[in-house]
C-alpha atoms as a PDB file:
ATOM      1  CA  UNK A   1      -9.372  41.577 -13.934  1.00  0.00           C
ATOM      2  CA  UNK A   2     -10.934  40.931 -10.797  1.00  0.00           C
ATOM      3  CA  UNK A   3      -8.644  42.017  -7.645  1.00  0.00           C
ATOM      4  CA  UNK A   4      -8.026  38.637  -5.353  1.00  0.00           C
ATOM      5  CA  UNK A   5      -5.483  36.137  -3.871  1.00  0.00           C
ATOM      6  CA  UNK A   6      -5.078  32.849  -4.956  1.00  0.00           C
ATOM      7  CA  UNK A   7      -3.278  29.916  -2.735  1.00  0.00           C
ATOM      8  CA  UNK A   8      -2.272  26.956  -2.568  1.00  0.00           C
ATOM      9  CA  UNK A   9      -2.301  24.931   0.998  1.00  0.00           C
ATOM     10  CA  UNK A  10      -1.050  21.099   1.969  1.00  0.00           C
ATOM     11  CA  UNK A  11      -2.700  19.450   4.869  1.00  0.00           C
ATOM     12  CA  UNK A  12      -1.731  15.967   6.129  1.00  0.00           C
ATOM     13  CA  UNK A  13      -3.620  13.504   8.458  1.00  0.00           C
ATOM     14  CA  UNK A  14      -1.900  10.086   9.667  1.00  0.00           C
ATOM     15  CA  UNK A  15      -3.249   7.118  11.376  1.00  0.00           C
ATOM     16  CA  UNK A  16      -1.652   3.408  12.332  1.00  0.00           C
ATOM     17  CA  UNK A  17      -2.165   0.956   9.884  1.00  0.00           C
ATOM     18  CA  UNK A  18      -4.907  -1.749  10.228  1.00  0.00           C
ATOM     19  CA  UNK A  19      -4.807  -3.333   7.029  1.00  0.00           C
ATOM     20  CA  UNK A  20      -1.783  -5.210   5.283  1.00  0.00           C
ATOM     21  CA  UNK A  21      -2.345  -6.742   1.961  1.00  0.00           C
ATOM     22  CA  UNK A  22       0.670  -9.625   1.206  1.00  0.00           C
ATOM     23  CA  UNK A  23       1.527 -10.884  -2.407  1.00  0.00           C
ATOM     24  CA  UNK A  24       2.685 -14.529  -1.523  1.00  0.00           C
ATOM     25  CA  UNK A  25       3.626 -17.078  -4.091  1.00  0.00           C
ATOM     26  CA  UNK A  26       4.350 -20.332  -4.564  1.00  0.00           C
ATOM     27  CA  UNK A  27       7.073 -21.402  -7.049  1.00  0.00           C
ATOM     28  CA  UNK A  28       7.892 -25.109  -8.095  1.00  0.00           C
ATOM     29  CA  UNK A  29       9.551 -27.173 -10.848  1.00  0.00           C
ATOM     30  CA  UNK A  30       8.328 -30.888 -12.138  1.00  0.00           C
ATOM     31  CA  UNK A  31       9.976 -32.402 -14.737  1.00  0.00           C
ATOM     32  CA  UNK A  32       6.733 -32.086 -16.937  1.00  0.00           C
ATOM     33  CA  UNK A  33       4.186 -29.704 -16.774  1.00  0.00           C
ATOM     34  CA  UNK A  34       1.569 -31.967 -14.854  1.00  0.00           C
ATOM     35  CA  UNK A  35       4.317 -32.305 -11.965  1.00  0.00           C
ATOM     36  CA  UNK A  36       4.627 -28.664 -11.836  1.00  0.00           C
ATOM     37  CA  UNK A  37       1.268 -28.004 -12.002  1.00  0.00           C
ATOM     38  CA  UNK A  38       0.380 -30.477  -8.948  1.00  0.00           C
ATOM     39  CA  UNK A  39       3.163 -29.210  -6.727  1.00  0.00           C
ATOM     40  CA  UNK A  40       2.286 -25.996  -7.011  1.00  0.00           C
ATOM     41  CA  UNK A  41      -1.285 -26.642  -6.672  1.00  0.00           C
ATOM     42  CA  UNK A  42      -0.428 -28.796  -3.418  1.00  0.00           C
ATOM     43  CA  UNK A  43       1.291 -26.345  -1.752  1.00  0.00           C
ATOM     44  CA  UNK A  44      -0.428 -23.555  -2.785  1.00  0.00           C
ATOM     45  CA  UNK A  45      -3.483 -25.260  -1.024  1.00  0.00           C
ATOM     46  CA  UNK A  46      -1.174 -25.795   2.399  1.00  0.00           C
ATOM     47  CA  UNK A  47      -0.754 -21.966   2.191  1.00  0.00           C
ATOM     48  CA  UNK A  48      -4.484 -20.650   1.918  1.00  0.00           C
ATOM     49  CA  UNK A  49      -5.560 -23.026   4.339  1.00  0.00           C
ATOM     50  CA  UNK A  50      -2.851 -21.104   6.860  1.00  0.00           C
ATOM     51  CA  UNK A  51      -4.328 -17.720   5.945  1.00  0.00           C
ATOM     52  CA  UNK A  52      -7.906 -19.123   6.690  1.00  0.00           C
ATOM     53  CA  UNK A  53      -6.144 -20.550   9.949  1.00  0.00           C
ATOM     54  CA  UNK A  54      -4.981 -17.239  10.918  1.00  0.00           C
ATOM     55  CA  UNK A  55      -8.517 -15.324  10.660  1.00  0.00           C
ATOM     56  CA  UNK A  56      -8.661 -14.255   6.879  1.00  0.00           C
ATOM     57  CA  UNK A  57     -11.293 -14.936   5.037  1.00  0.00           C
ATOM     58  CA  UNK A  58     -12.363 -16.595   1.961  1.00  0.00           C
ATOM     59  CA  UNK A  59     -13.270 -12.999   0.674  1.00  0.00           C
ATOM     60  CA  UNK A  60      -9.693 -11.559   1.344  1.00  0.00           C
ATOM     61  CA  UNK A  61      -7.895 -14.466  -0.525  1.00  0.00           C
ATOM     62  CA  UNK A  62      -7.788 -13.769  -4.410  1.00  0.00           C
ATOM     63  CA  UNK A  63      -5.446 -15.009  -7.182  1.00  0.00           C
ATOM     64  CA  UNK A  64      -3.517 -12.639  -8.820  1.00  0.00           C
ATOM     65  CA  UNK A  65      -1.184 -14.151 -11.153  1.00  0.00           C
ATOM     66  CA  UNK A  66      -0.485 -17.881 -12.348  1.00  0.00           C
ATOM     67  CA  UNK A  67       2.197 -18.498 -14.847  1.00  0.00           C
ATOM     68  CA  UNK A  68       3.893 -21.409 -16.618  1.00  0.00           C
ATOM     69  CA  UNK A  69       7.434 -21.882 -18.306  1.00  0.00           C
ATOM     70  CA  UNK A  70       9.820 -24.328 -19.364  1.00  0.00           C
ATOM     71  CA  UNK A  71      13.416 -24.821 -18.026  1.00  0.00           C
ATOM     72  CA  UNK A  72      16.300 -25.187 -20.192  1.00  0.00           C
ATOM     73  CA  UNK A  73      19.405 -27.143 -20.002  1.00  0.00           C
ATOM     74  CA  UNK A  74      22.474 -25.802 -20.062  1.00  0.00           C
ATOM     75  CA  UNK A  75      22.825 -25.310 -23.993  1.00  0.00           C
ATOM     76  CA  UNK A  76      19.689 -22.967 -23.812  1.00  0.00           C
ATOM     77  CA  UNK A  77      17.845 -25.016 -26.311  1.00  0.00           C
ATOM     78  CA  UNK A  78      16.608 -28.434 -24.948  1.00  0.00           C
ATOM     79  CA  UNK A  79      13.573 -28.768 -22.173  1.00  0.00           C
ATOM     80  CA  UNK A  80      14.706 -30.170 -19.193  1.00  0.00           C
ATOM     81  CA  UNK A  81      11.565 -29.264 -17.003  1.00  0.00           C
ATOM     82  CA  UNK A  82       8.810 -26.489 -16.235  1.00  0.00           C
ATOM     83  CA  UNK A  83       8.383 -24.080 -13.534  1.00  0.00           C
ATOM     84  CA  UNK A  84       5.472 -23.328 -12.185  1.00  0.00           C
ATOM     85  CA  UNK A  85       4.328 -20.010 -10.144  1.00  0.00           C
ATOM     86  CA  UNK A  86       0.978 -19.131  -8.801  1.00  0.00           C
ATOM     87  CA  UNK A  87       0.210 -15.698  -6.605  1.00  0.00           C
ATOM     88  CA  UNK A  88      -2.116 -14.543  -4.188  1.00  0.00           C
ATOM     89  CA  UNK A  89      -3.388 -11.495  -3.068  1.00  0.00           C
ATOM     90  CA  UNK A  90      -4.065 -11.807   0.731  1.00  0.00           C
ATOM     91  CA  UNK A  91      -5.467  -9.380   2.697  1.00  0.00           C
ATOM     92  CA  UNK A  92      -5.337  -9.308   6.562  1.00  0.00           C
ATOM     93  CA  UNK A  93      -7.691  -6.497   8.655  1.00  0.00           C
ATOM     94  CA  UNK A  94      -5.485  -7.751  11.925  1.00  0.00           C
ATOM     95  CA  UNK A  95      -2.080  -5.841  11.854  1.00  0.00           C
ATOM     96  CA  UNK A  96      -0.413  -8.001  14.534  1.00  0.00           C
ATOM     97  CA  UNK A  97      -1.247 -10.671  13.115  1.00  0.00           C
ATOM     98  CA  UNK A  98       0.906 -10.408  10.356  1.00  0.00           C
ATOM     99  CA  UNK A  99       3.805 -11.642  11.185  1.00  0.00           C
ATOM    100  CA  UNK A 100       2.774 -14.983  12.642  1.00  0.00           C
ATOM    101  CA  UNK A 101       0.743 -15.297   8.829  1.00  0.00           C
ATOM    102  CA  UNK A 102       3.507 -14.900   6.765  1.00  0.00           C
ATOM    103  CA  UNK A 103       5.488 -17.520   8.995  1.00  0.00           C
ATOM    104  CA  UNK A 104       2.582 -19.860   8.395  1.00  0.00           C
ATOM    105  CA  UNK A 105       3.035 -19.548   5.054  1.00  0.00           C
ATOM    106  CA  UNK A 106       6.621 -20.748   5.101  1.00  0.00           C
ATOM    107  CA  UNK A 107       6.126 -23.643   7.462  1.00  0.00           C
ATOM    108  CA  UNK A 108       3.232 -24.417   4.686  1.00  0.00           C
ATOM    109  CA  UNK A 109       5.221 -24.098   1.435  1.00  0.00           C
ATOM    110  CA  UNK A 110       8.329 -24.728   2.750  1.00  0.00           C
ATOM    111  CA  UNK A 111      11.440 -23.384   0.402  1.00  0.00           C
ATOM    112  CA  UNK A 112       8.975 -22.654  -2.547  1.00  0.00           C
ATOM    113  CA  UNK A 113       7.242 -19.759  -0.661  1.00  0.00           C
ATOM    114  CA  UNK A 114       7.873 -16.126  -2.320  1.00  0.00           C
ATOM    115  CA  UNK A 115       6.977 -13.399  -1.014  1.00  0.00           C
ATOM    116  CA  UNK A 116       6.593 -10.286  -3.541  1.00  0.00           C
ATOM    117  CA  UNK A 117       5.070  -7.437  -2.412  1.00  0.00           C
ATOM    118  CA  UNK A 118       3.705  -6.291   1.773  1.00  0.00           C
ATOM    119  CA  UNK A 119       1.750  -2.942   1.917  1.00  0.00           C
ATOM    120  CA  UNK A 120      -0.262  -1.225   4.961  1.00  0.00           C
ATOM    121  CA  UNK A 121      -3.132   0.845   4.395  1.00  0.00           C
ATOM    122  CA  UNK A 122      -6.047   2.150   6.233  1.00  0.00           C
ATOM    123  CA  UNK A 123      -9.454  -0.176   5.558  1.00  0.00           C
ATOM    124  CA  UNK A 124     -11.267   3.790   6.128  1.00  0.00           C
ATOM    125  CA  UNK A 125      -9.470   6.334   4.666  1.00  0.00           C
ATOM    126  CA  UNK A 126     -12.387   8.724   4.307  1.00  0.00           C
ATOM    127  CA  UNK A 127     -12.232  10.244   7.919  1.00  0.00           C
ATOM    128  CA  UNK A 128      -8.853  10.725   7.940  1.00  0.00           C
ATOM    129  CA  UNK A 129      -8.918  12.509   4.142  1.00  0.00           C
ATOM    130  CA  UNK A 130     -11.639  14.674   5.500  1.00  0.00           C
ATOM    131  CA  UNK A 131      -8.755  15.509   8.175  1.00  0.00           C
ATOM    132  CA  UNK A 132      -6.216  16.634   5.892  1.00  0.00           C
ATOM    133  CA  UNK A 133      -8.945  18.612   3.718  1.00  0.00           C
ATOM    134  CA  UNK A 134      -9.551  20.624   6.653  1.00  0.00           C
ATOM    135  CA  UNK A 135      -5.937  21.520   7.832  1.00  0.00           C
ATOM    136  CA  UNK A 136      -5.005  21.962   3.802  1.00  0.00           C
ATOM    137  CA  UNK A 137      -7.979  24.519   3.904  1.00  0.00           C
ATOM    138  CA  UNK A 138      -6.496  26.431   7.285  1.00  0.00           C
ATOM    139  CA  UNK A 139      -3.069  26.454   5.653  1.00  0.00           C
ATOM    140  CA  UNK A 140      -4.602  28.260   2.697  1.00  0.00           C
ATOM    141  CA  UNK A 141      -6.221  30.201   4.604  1.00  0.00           C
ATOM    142  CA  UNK A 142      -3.287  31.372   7.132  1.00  0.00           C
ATOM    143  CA  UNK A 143      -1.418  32.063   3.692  1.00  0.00           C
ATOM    144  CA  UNK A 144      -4.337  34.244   2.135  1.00  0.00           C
ATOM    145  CA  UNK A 145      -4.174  36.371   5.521  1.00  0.00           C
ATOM    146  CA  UNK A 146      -0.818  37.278   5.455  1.00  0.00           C
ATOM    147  CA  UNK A 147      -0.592  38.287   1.201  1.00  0.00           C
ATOM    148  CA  UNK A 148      -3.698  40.255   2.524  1.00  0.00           C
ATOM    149  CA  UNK A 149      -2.332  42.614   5.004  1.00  0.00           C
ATOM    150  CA  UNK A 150       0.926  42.447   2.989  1.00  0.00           C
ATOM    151  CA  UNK A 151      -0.924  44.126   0.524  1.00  0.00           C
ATOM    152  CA  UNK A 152      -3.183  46.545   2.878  1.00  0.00           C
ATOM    153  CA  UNK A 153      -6.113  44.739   2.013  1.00  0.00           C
ATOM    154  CA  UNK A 154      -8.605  42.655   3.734  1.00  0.00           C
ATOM    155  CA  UNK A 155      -9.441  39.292   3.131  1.00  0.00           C
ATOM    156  CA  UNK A 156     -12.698  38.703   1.919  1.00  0.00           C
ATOM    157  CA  UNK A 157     -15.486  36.064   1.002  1.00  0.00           C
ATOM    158  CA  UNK A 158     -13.955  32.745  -0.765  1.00  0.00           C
ATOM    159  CA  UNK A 159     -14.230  32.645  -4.458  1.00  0.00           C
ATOM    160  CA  UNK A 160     -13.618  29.289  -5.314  1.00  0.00           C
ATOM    161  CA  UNK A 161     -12.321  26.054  -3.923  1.00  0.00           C
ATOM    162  CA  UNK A 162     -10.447  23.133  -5.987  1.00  0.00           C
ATOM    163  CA  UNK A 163      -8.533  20.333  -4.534  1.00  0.00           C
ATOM    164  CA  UNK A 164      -5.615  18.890  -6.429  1.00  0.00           C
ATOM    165  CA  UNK A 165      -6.146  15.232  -6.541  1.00  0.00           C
ATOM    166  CA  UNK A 166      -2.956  14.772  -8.417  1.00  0.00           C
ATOM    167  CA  UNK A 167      -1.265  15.896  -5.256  1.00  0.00           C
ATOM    168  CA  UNK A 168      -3.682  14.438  -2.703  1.00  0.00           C
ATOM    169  CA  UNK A 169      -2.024  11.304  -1.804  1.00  0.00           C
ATOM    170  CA  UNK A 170      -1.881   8.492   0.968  1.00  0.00           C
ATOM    171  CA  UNK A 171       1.047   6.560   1.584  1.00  0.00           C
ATOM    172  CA  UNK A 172       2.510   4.483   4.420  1.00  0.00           C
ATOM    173  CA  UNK A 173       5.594   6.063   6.636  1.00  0.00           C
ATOM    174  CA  UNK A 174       7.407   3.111   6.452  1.00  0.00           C
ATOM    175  CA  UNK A 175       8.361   1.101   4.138  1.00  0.00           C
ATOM    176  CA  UNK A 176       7.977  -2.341   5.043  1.00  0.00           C
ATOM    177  CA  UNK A 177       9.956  -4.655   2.474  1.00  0.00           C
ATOM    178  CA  UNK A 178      12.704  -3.286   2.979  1.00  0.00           C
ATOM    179  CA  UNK A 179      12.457  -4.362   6.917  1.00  0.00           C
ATOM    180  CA  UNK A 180      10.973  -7.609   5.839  1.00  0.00           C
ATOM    181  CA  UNK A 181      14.072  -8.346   3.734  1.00  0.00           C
ATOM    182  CA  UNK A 182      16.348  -7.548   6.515  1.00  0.00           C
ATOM    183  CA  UNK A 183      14.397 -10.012   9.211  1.00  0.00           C
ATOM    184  CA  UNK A 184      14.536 -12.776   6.411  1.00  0.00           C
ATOM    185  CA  UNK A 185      18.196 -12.860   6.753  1.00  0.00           C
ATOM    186  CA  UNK A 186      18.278 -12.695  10.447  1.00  0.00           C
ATOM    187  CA  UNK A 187      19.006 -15.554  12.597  1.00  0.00           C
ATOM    188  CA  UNK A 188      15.847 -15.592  14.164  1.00  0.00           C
ATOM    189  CA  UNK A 189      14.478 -17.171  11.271  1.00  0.00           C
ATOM    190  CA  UNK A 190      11.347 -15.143  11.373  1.00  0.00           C
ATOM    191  CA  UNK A 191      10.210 -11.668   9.459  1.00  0.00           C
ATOM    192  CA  UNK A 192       9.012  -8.634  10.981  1.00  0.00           C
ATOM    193  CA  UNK A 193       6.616  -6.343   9.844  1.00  0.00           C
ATOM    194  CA  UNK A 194       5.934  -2.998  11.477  1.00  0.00           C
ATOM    195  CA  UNK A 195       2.541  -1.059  11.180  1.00  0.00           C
ATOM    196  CA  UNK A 196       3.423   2.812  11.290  1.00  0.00           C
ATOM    197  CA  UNK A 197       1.250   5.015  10.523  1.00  0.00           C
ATOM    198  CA  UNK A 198      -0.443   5.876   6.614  1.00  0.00           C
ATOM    199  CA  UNK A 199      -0.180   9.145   6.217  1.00  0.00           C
ATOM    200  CA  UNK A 200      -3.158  11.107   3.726  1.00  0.00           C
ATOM    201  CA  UNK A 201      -2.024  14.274   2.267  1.00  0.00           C
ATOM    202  CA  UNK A 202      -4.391  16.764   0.871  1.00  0.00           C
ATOM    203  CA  UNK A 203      -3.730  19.541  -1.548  1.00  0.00           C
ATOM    204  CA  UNK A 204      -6.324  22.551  -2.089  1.00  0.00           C
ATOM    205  CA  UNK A 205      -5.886  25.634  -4.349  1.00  0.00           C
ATOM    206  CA  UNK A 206      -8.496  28.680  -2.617  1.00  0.00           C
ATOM    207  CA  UNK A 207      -9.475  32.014  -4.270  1.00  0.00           C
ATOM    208  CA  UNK A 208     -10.554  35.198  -2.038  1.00  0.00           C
ATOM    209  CA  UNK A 209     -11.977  38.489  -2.818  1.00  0.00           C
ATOM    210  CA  UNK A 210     -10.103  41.386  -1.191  1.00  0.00           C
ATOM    211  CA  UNK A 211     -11.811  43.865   0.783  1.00  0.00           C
ATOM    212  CA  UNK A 212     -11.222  47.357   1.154  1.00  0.00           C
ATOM    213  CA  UNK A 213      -7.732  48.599   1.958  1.00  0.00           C
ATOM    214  CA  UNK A 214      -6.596  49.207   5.550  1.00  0.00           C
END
């Protein structure tokens, strides 16, 4: 078997936020489905033409979910109306921005407005990946050093070099519905959303040769 070291290093890379993609959905009841169906679509209207207002674009605005059901009375078997419930993915490349959107939306949709899901990202994660490839590599590479004169040995020419994508990983430091909750139920009526920073993590497994012994 061929004499080397084998490690593992973790390397992480952060940056502030500058995009925030918002589930936001509109949820109504008619007494039929065509009353349903209108209020929703009337409102839901009112709401993408406050996301246009506030500098997204037409591009950025996508459905992702539309759904129908009927509403029973209180013997669980007869229909007393329908429900209604139409989402959109919107997607807003001005961070700041954010919070003055989402209270758009409300003043547009009024007590039907839901809001499901807020997540920050980076619109560019490649730099910052590249980043955390390159301090995972040192980290490796500090490890390999020490096993190496540990051992007596030198280190020597790199082998092989694999990253672990199941471990590479970007996330955001902060969690933002859980903040976004909180401001809902504030009395200042509106809802905060905070950048921080997304945070890429890289993971890289390195071989060496070992050189001759000290």
């Amino acid at each position: 078997m061929d004499e080397g070291i084998t490690v593992t290093g973790f390397g992480d890379a952060s940056a502030p936020a500058d995009v925030v993609r918002v589930n936001v959905g509109v949820q109504c009841d008619g007494s039929d489905v065509a009353s349903a169906l209108r209020e929703v679509g009337q409102r839901l209207e009112a709401v993408s033409a406050a996301a246009r207002d506030h500098g997204v674009g037409d591009m950025d605005i996508q459905s992702s979910s539309v759904s129908l059901y009927p509403r029973y009375g209180s013997d669980g078997m007869a229909i007393v109306g329908y429900q209604a419930n139409h989402q959109l993915d919107v997607t807003s490349h001005d961070v700041d921005r954010v919070t003055d959107l989402i209270t758009a939306f409300a003043t547009a949709a009024g007590n039907a407005l839901t809001i499901n899901r807020i997540s920050l990202s980076l619109n560019d994660p490649g730099p910052l990946a590249e980043q955390a490839r390159k301090a995972a590599f040192a980290s490796a590479q500090s490890k390999a050093e020490q096993f190496a004169r540990l051992s007596g040995r030198a280190l020597a020419d790199v082998v092989s070099v694999a990253e672990d994508t199941d471990r590479s990983q970007g996330w955001t430091s902060y969690a933002p519905m859980a903040r976004a909750r909180a401001a809902l139920s504030s009395d200042s009526g509106g809802m905060g959303v905070e950048g921080g920073e997304t945070t890429v993590r890289a993971t890289v497994t390195v071989r060496w040769s070992l050189g001759a012994r000290h």
